[in-house]
Protein backbone atom coordinates (compact mmCIF):
# COMPACT_ATOMS: atom_id res chain seq x y z
CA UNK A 1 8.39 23.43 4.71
CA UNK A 2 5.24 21.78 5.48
CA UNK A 3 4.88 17.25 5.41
CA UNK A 4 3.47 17.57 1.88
CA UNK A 5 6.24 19.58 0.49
CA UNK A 6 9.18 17.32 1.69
CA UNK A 7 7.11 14.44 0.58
CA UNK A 8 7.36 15.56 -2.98
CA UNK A 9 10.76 16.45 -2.88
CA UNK A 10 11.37 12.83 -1.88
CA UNK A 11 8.95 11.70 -4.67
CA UNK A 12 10.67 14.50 -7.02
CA UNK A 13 14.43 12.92 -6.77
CA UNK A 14 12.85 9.28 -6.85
CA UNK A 15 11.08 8.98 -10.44
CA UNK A 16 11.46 11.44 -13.62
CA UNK A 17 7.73 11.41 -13.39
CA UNK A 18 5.70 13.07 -11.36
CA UNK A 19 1.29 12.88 -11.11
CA UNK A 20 -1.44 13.83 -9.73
CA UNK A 21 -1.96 10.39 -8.33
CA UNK A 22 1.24 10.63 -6.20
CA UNK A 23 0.09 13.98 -4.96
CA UNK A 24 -3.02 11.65 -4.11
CA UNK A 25 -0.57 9.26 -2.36
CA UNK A 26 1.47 11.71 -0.55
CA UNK A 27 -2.09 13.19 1.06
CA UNK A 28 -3.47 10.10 1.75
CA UNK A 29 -0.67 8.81 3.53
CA UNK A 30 -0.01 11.82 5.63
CA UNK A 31 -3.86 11.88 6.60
CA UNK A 32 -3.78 8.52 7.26
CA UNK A 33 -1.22 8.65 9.93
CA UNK A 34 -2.67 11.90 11.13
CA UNK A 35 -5.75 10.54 11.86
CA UNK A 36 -4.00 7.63 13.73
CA UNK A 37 -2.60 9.96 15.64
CA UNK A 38 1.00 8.70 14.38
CA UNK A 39 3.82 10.92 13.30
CA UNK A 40 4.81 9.35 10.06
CA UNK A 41 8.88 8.09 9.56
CA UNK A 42 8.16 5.86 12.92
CA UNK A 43 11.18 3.17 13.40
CA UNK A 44 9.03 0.71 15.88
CA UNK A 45 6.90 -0.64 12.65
CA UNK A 46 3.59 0.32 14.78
CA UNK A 47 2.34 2.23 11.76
CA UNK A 48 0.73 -0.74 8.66
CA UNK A 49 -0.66 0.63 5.50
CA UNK A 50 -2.34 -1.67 3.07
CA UNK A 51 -2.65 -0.23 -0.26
CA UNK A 52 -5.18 -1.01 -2.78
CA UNK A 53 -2.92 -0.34 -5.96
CA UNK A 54 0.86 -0.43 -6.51
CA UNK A 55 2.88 1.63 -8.80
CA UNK A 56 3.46 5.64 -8.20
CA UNK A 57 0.61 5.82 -6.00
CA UNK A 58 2.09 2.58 -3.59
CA UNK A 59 5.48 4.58 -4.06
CA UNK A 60 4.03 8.02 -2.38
CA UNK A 61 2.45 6.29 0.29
CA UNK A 62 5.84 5.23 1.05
CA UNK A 63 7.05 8.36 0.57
CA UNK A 64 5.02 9.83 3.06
CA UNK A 65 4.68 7.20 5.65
CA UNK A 66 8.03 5.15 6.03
CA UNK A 67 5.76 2.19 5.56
CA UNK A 68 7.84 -0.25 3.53
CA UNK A 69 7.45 -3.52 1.74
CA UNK A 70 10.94 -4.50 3.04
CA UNK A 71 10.16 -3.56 6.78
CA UNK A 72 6.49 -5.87 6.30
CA UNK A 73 4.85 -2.70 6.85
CA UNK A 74 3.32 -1.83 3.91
CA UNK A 75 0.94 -4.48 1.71
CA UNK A 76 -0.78 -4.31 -1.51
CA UNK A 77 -4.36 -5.69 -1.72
CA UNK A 78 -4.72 -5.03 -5.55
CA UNK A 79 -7.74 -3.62 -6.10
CA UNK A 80 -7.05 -1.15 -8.90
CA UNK A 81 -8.19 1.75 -6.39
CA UNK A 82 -6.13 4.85 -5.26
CA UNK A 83 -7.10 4.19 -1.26
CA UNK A 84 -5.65 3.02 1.49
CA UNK A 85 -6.10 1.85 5.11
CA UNK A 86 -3.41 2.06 8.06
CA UNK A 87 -3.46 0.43 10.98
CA UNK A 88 -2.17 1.33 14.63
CA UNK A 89 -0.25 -1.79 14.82
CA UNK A 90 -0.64 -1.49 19.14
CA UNK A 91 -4.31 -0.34 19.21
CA UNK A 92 -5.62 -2.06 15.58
CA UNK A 93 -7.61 0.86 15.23
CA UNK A 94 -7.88 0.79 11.39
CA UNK A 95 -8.83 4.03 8.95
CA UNK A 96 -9.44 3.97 5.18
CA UNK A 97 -9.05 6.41 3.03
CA UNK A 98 -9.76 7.50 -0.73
CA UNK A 99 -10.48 10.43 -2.92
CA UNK A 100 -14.02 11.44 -2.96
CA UNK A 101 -15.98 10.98 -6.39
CA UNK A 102 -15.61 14.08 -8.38
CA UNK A 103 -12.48 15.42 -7.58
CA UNK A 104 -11.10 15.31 -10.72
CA UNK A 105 -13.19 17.56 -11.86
CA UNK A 106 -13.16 19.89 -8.88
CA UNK A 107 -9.31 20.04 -8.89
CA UNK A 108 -9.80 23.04 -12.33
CA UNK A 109 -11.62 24.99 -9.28
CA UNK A 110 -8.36 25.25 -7.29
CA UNK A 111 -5.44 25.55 -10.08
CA UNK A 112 -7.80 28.04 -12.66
CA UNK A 113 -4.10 28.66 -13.67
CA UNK A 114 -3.97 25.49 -15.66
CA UNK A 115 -5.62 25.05 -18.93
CA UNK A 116 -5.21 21.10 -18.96
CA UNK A 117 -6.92 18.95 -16.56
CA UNK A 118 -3.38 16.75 -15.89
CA UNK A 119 -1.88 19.86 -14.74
CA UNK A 120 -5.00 21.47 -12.44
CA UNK A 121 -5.38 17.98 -10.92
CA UNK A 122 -1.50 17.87 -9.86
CA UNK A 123 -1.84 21.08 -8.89
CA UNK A 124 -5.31 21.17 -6.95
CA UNK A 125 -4.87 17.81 -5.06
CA UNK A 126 -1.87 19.75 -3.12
CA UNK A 127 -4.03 22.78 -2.71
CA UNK A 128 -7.55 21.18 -1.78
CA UNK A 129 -8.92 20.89 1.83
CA UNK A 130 -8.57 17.37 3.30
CA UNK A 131 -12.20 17.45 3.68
CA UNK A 132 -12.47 18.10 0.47
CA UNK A 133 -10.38 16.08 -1.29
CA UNK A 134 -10.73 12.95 0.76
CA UNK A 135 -13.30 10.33 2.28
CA UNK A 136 -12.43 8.79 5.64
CA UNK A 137 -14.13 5.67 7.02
CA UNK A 138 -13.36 3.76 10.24
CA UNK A 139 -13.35 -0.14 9.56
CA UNK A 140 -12.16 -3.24 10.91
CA UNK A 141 -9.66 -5.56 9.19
CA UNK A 142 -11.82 -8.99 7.84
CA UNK A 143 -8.27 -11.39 8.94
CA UNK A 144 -6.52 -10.44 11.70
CA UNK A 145 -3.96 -8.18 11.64
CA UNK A 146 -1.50 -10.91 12.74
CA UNK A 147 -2.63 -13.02 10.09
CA UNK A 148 -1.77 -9.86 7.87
CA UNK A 149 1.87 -9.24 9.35
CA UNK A 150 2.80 -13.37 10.85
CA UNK A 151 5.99 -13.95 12.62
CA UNK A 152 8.94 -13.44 10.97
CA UNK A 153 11.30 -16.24 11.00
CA UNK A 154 8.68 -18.65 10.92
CA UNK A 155 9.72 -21.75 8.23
CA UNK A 156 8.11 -24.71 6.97
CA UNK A 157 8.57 -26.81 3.45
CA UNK A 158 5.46 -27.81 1.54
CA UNK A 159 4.98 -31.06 1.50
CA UNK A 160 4.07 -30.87 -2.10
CA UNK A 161 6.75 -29.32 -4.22
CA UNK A 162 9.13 -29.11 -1.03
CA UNK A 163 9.95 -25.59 -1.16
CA UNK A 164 10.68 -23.76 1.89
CA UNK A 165 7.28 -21.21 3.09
CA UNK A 166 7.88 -18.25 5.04
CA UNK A 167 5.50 -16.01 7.75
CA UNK A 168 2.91 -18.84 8.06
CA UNK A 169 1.64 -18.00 4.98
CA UNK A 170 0.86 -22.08 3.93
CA UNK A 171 -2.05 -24.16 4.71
CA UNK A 172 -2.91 -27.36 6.12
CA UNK A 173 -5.16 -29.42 4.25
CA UNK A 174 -5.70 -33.47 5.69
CA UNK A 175 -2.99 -32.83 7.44
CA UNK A 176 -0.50 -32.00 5.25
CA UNK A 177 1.53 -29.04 5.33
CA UNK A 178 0.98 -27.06 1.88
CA UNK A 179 2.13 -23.95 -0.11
CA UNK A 180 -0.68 -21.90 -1.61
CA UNK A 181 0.66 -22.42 -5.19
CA UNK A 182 0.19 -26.46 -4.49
CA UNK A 183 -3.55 -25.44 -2.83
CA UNK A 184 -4.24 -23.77 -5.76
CA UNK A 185 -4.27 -20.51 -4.94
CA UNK A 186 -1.32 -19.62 -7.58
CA UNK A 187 -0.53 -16.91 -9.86
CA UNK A 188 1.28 -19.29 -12.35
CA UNK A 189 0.85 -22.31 -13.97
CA UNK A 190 3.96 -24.36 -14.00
CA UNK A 191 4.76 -24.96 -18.23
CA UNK A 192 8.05 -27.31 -17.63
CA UNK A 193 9.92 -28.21 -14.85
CA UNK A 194 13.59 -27.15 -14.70
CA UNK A 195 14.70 -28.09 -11.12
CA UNK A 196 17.50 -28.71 -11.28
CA UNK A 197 19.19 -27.26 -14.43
CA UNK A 198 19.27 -23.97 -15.27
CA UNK A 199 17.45 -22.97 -18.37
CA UNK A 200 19.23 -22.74 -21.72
């Protein structure tokens, strides 16, 4: 049984669901860490993968690497695109990865089997040649990969809304220690203010 195979049999007895863009997922991960040089299901966290969309696709990545949100080795940068880079944690060599424009199409010419374009796709990403199926560039990461990973451990409180920040992921703006939600940089909007009580 090759990678690919016990990768979807992982994927299999996780969801009730299973796509073409997991297939995509499984592959890229596996090629990702091949062309690292990394055997995948490494314990030392040297292996990083930053993907650029979460759900099913985020899952196989997982699936095939061991990256893990809960072992800080695997990120989302949400860009609504099925890629992904990984990074040699030791040598920050960095490789990105994503299927090459058209195969969606292409996919019919290796499952002529399948009448329905779900089904050849699920069915041609496992069968298609790497070179085939997927583009490979070499880049660089724009922040540092420490700033990416941080030091676990590390605490400070805002100085703002006093909550506690972890990883060195707050700011320091005249001299004030700051949370990125207080900077501005938030995803909510606070509506009321319940510290304190707990909401009806």
């Amino acid at each position: 049984m090759d990678d690919l195979e016990k990768t979807l049999i992982v994927l299999s007895t996780q969801r009730r669901h299973f796509c073409p863009r997991q297939v995509l997922g499984a592959r890229i991960g596996l090629a990702g860490a091949a062309a690292l040089e990394l055997p995948t299901h490494r314990h030392d966290r040297r292996l990083i993968a930053i993907v650029e969309m979460d759900g099913c696709f985020a899952d196989a990545v997982e699936a095939a690497t061991g990256c893990s949100v809960g072992h800080r080795t695997l990120r989302v940068a949400d860009y609504g695109k099925v890629a992904a880079t990984f990074i040699d944690r030791r040598t920050e060599t960095a490789v990105r990865l994503a299927p090459r424009p058209g195969i969606r199409l292409l996919a019919r010419d290796y499952a002529p089997e399948e009448t329905k374009l779900y089904y050849a796709q699920l069915a041609g990403y496992q069968r298609m040649p790497l070179e085939t199926l997927l583009d490979i560039q070499t880049v660089s990461l724009n922040d540092s990969l420490q700033k990416w990973i941080s030091r676990a451990g590390v605490r400070v409180n805002c100085q703002m809304c006093g909550e506690e920040i972890l990883n060195e992921r707050e700011v320091v703006i005249d001299g004030r220690v700051i949370c990125l939600s207080c900077a501005g940089d938030s995803y909510y909007t606070v509506v009321k203010d319940n510290r304190g009580s707990w909401l009806a």
